[in-house]
Protein backbone atom coordinates (compact mmCIF):
# COMPACT_ATOMS: atom_id res chain seq x y z
CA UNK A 1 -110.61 26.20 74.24
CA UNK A 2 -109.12 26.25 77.51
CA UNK A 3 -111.69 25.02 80.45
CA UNK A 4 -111.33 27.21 83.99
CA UNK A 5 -112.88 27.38 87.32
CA UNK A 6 -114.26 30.83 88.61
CA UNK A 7 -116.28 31.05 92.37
CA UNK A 8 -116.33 26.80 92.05
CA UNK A 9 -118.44 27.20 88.58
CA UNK A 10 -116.62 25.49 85.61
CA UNK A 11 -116.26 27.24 82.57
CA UNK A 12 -115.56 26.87 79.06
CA UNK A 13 -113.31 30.55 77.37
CA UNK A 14 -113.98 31.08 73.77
CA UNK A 15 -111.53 32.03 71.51
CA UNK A 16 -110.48 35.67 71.21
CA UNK A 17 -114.05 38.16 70.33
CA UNK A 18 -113.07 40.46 67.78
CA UNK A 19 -114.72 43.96 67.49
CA UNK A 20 -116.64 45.31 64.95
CA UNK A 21 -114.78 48.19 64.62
CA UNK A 22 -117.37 50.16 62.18
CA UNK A 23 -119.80 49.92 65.13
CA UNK A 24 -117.44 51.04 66.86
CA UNK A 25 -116.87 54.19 64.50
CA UNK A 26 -120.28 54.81 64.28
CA UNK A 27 -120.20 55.58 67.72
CA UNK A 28 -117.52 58.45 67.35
CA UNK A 29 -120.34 59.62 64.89
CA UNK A 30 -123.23 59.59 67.12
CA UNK A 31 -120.86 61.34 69.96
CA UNK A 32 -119.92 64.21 67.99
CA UNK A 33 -124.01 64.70 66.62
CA UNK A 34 -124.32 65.34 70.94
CA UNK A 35 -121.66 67.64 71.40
CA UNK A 36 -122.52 69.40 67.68
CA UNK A 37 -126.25 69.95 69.81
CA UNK A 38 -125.10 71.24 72.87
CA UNK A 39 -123.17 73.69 71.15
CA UNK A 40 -126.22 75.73 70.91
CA UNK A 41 -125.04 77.34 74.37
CA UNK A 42 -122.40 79.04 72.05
CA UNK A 43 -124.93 80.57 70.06
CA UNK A 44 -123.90 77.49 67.54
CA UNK A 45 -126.71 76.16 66.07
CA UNK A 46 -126.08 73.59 63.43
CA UNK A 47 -129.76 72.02 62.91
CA UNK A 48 -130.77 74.67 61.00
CA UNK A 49 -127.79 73.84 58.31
CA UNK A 50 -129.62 69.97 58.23
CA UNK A 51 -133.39 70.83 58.11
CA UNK A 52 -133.79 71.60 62.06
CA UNK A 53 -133.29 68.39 62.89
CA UNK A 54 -132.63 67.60 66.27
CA UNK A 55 -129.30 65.94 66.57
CA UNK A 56 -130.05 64.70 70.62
CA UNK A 57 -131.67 61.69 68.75
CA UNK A 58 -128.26 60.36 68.30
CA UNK A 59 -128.79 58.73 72.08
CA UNK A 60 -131.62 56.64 70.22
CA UNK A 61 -128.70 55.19 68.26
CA UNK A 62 -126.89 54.32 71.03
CA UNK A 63 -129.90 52.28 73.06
CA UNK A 64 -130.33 50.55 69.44
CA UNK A 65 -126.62 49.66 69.28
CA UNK A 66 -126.65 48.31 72.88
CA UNK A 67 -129.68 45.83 72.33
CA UNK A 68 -127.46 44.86 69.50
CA UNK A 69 -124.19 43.80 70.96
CA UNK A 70 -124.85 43.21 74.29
CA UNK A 71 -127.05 40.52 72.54
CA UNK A 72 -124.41 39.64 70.29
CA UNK A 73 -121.79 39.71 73.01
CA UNK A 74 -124.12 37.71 75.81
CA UNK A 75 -126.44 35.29 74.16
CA UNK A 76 -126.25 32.03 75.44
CA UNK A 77 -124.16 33.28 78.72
CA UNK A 78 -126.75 33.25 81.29
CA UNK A 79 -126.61 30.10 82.62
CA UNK A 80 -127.88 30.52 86.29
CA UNK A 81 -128.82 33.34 88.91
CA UNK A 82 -125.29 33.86 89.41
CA UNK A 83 -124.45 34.75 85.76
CA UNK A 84 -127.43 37.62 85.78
CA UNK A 85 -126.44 38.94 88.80
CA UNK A 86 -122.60 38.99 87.67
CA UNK A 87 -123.59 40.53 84.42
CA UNK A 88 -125.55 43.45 86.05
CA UNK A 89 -122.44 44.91 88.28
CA UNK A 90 -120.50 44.47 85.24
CA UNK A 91 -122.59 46.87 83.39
CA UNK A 92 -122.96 48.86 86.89
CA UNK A 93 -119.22 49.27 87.01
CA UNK A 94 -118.63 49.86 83.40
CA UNK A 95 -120.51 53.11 84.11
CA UNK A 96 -120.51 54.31 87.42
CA UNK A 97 -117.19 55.55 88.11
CA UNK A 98 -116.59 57.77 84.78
CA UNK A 99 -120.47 58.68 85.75
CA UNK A 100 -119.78 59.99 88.96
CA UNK A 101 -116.57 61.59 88.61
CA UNK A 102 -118.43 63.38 85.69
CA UNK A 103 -121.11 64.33 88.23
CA UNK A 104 -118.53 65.33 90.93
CA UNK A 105 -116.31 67.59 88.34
CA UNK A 106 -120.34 68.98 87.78
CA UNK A 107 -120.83 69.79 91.26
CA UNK A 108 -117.67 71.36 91.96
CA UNK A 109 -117.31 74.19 88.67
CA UNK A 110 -121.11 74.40 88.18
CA UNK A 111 -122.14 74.30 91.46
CA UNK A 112 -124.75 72.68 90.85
CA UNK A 113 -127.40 72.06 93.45
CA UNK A 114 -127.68 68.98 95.89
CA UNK A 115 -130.46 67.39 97.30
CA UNK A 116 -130.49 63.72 99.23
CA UNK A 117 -132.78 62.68 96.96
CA UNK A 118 -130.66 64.03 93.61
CA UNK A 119 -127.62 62.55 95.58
CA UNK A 120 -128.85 59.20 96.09
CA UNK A 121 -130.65 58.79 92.40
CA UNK A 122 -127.80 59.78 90.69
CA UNK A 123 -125.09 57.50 92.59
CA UNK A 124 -127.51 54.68 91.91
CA UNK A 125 -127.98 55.24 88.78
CA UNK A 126 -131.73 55.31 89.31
CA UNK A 127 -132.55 59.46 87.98
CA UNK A 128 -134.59 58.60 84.88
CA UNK A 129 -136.31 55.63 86.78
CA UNK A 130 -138.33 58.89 88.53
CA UNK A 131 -138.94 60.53 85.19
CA UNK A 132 -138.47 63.94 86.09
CA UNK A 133 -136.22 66.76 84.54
CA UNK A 134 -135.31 67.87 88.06
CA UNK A 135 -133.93 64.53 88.81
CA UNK A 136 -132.96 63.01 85.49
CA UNK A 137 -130.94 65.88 84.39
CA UNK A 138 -128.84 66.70 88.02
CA UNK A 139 -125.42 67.38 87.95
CA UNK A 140 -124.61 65.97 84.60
CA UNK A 141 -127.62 66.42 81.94
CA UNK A 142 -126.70 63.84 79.76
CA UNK A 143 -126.36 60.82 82.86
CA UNK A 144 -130.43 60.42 82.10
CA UNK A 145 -129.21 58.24 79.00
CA UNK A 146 -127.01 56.00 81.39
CA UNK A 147 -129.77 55.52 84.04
CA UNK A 148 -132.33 54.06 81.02
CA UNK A 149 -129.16 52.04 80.02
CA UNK A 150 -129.28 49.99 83.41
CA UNK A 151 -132.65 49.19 83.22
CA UNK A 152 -131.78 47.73 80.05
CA UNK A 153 -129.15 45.55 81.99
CA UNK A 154 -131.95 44.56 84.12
CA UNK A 155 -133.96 43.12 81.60
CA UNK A 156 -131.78 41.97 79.30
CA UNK A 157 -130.84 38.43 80.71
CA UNK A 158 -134.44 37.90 81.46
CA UNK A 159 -134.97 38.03 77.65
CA UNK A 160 -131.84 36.18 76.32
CA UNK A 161 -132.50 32.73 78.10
CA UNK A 162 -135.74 32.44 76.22
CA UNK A 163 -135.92 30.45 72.93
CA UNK A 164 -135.50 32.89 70.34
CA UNK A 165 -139.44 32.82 69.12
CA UNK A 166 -140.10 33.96 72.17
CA UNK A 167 -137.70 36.44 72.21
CA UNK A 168 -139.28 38.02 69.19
CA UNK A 169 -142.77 37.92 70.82
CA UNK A 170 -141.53 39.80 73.73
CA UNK A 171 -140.24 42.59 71.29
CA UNK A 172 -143.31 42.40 69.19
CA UNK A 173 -145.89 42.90 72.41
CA UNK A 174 -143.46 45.54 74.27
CA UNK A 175 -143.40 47.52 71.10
CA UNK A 176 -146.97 46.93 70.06
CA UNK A 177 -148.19 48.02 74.13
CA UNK A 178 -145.63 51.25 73.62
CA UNK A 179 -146.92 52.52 70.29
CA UNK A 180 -150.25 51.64 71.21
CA UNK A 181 -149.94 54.14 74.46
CA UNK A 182 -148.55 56.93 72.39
CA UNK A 183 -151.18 56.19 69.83
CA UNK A 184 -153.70 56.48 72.46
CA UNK A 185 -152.15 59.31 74.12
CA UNK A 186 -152.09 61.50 70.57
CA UNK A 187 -155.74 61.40 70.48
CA UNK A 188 -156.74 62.91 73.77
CA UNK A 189 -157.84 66.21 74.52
CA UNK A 190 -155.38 67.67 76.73
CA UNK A 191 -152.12 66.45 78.20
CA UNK A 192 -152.05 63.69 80.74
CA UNK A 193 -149.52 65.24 83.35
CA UNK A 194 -149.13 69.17 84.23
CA UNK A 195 -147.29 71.40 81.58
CA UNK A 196 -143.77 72.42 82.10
CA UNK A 197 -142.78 75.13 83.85
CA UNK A 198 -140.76 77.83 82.12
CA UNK A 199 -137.40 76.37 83.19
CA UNK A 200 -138.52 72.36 82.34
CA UNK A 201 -134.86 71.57 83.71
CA UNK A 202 -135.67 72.06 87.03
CA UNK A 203 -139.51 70.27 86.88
CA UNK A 204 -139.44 67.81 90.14
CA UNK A 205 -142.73 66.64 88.69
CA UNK A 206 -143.96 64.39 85.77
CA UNK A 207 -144.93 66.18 82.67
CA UNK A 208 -145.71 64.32 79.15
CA UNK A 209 -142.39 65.65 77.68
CA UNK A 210 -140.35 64.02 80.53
CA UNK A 211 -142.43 61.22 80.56
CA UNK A 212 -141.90 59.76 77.08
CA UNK A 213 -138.52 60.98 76.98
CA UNK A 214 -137.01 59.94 80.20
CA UNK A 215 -139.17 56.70 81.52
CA UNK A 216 -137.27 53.24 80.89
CA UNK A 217 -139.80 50.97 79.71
CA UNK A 218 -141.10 53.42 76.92
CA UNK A 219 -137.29 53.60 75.46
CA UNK A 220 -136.92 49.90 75.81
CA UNK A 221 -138.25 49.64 72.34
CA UNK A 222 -135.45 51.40 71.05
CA UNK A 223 -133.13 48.88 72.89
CA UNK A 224 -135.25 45.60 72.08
CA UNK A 225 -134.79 46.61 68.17
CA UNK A 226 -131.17 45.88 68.97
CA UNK A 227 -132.08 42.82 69.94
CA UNK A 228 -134.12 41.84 67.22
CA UNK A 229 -131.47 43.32 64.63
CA UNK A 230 -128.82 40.50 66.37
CA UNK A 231 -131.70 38.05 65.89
CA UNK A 232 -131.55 38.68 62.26
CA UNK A 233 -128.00 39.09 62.07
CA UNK A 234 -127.36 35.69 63.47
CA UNK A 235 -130.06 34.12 60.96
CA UNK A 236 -129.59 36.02 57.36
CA UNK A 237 -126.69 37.78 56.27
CA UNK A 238 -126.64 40.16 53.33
CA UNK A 239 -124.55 39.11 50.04
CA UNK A 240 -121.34 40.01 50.20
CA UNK A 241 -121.82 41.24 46.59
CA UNK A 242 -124.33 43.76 47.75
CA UNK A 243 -123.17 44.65 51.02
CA UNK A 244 -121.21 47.77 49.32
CA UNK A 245 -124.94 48.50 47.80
CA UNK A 246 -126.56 48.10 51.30
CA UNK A 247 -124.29 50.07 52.96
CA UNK A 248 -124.60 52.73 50.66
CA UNK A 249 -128.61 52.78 50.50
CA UNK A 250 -128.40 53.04 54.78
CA UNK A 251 -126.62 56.10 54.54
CA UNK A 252 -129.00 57.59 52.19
CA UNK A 253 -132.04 56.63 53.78
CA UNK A 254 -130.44 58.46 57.36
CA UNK A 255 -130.26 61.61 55.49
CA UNK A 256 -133.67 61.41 53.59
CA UNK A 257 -135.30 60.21 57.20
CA UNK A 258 -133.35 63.21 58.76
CA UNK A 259 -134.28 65.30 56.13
CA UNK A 260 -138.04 64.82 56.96
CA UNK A 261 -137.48 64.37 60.70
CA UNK A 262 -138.33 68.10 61.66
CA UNK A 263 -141.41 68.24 59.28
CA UNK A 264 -142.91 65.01 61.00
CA UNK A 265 -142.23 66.08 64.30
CA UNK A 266 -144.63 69.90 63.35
CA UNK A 267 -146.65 67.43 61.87
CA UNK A 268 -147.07 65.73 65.51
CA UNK A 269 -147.18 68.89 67.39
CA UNK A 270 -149.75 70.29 65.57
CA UNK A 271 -152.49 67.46 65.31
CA UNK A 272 -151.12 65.16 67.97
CA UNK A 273 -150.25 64.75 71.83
CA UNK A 274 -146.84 66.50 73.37
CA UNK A 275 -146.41 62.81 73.96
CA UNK A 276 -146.27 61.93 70.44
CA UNK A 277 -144.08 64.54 68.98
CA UNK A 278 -141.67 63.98 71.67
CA UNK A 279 -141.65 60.75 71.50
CA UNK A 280 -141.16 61.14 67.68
CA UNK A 281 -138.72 64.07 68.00
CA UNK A 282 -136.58 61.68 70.13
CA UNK A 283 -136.38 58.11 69.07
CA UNK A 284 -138.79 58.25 65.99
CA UNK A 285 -135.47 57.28 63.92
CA UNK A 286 -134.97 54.18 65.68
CA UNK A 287 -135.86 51.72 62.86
CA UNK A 288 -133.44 53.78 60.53
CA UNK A 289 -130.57 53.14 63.22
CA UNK A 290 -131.54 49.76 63.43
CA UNK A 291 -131.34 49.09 60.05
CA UNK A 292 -128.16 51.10 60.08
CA UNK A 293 -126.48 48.47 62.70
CA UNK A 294 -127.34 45.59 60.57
CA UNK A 295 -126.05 47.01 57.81
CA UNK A 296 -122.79 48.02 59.30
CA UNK A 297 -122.32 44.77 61.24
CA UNK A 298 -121.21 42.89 58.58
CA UNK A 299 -116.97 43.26 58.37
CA UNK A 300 -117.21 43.98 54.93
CA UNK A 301 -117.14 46.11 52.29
CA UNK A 302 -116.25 49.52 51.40
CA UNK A 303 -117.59 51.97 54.10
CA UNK A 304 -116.18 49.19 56.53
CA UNK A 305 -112.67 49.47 55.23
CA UNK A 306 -113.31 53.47 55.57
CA UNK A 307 -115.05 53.16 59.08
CA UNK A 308 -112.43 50.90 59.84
CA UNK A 309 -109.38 52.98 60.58
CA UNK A 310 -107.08 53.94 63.81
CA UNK A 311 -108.10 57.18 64.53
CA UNK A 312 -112.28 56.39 64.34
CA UNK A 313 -111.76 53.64 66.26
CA UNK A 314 -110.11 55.56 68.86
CA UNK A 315 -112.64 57.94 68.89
CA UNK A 316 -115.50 55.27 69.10
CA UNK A 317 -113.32 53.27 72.06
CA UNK A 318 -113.25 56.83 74.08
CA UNK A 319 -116.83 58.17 73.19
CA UNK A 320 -118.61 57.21 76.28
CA UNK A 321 -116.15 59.23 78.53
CA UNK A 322 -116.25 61.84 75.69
CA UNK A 323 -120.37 62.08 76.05
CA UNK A 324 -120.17 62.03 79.82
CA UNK A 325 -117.73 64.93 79.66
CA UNK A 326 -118.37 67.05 77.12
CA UNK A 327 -121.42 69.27 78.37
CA UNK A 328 -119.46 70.31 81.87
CA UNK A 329 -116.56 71.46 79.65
CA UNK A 330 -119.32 73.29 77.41
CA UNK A 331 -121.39 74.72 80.43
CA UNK A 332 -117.72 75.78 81.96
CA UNK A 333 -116.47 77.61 78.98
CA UNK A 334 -119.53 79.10 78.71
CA UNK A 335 -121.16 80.36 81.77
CA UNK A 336 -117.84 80.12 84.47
CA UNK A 337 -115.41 82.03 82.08
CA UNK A 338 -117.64 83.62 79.20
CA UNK A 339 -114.92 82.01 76.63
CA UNK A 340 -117.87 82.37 73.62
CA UNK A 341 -118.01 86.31 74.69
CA UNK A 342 -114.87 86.96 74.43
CA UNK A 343 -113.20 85.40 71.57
CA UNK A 344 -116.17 83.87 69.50
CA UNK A 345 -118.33 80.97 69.20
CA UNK A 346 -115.55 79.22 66.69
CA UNK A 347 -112.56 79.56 68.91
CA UNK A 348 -114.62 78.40 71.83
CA UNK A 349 -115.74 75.17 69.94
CA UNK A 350 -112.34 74.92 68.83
CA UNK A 351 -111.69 74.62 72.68
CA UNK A 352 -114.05 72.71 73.90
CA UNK A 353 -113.15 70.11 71.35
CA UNK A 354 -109.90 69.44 72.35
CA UNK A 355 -110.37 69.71 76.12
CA UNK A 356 -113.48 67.39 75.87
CA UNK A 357 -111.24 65.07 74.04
CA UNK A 358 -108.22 64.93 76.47
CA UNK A 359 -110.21 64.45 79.43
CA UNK A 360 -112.52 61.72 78.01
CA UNK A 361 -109.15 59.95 77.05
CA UNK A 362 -107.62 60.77 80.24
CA UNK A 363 -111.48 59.23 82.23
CA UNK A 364 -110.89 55.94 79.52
CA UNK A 365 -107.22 55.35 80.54
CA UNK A 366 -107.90 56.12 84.38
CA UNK A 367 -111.02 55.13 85.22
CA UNK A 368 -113.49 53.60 82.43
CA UNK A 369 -110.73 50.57 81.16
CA UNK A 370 -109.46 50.31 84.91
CA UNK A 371 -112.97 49.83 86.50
CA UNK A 372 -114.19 46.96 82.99
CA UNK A 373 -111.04 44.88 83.51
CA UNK A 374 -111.66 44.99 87.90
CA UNK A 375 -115.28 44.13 87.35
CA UNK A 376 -114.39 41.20 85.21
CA UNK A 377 -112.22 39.90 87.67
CA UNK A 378 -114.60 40.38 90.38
CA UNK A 379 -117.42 39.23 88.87
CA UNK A 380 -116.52 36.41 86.16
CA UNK A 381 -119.57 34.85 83.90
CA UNK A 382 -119.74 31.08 82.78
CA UNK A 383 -118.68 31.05 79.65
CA UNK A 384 -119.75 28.14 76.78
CA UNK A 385 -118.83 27.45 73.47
CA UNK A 386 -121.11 29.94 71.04
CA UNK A 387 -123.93 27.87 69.13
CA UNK A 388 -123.77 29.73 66.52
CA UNK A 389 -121.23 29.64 63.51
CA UNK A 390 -119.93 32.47 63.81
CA UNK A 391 -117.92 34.27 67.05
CA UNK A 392 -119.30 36.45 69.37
CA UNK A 393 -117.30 40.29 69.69
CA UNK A 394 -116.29 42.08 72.33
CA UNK A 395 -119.27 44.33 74.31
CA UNK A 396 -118.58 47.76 72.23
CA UNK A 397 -120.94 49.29 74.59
């Protein structure tokens, strides 16, 4: 280990992090479940192939893999004020400029419309912290995902320097006071904010739909499973004779789980709160996924060596800019130039494959790896030698 000096503070580098690179497949996975959903503007609607279930839930897997390796990556790193605050406009700037050149390239073929408020949420990254559709969903629909992820930022340091005990105790109560709201919520007689209108996109007021889908703290319990997964992980790891077994048993409890995941969610709807089924409808699988990144964290075994290869990989490195991109280059084909009209719901899927693709590898190579390697320099962490045994990776997220 080489020892340097960054802003006066000395610091100890680790050797190299290497990724998990099935994580980072997985990713490509959960990417393509988004854009497979929003192809229902095409007339393209593939839940009904999979038992109506709701393929947006594939954000839930992404909150659970962030607890995960952020954890993984940052445990043990926050060793003063200056180390959170560092950590937080790293995460800012990992995001923010593929976000708003997303939200620009919005504004300019959808037209979308502009308010200060809408303006000044959305360049902070602050549109789901106000949980309305109106705000969360300006410009670029599927930015509400990135503003919950910077509240995770926020809290995240907070909850890695305690012993890790207390760590789980702060998962345990935040999940316990969650459920416990939605449990109370299911049994009351009518809905706690006003219904939405007919065009819920467009609501610039609290409903219970927005609320349990778009307000922070209630999908922190998605993220602080990630967290407890990586608390696992760095205590037990599974056999390596029966990690091929393991892996194989996750990905046939996702299907049976998704199999049931629409019948649950009627189930909810019909004898519960709109809280509850939406709540259900949208992170309900969250244990599954979490039990999915365990799994797949360990560099072993076969689906790893399957997972494992160039082209997923390059898929998982470029899925953020893909998700940020791909539902302007759907609403564009679709409602600017009528592409689905004219020539079919299969050649315009076809399309907006490959140009989702070659600008979310043109945003990763311009602006997303560009903007990570300036906001390292600019805002260096302390680093120490990891406690642990074994060596932290690379943020995937």
């Amino acid at each position: 280990m080489d020892t340097t000096t960054a802003n006066g503070v000395n610091s100890i580098r680790p050797p190299g992090r290497p990724q998990l690179h099935n994580l980072t497949a997985l990713r490509a996975f959960a990417a393509l479940a988004i854009f497979i959903h929003h192809l229902k503007v095409f007339g393209i609607d593939a839940s009904q192939y999979i038992r109506n279930m709701d393929l947006e839930c594939a954000v839930s897997f992404f909150f659970v893999l962030s607890g995960f390796v952020l954890s993984y990556s940052f445990a043990g790193r926050f060793l003063d004020w200056r180390d959170i605050r560092h950590f937080v406009c790293q995460r800012f700037f990992r995001l923010w400029p593929v976000h708003m050149l997303c939200s620009f390239f919005a504004v300019v073929t959808l037209h979308e419309p502009a308010s200060l408020l809408t303006a000044y949420l959305t360049t902070t990254l602050q549109s789901s912290w106000i949980p309305t559709y109106g705000t969360a969903y300006a410009y670029n629909g599927v930015s509400w995902s990135i503003s919950v992820e910077l509240f995770f930022y926020l809290i995240l340091p907070f909850i890695l320097i305690l012993r890790p005990n207390q760590v789980m105790l702060v998962i345990c109560g935040w999940t316990l006071a969650v459920l416990g709201l939605l449990a109370f919520t299911a049994v009351l007689p009518g809905p706690v904010f006003p219904p939405s209108s007919e065009r819920p996109w467009l609501d610039f007021y609290v409903t219970d739909a927005s609320f349990v889908q778009l307000f922070p703290p209630l999908r922190m319990v998605e993220f602080l499973s990630g967290i407890a997964v990586y608390q696992l992980f760095r205590l037990r790891r599974i056999p390596a004779g029966w990690l091929a077994s393991a892996q194989i048993a996750a990905i046939a409890s996702l299907v049976l789980y998704a199999g049931a995941h629409d019948e649950i969610t009627q189930f909810f709807a019909n004898h519960a709160s709109v809280m509850a089924s939406v709540a259900y409808r949208e992170y309900g699988m969250y244990p599954v996924f979490a039990a999915m990144v365990y799994v797949f964290a360990h560099q072993s075994g076969v689906a790893t060596r399957v997972l494992s290869c160039r082209p997923l990989i390059f898929c998982g490195e470029i899925s953020f800019a893909f998700y940020m991109i791909h539902q302007i280059v759907i609403f564009n084909l679709a409602y600017n130039y009528e592409i689905d009209k004219h020539y079919g719901p299969i050649a315009v899927t076809t399309l907006a494959a490959i140009l989702s693709l070659g600008l979310s590898f043109i945003l990763h190579r311009t602006a997303e790896k560009p903007a990570i390697a300036w906001a390292k320099r600019r805002f260096p962490m302390s680093r120490h030698a990891p406690s642990s045994q074994h060596t932290p990776l690379a943020a995937l997220v």
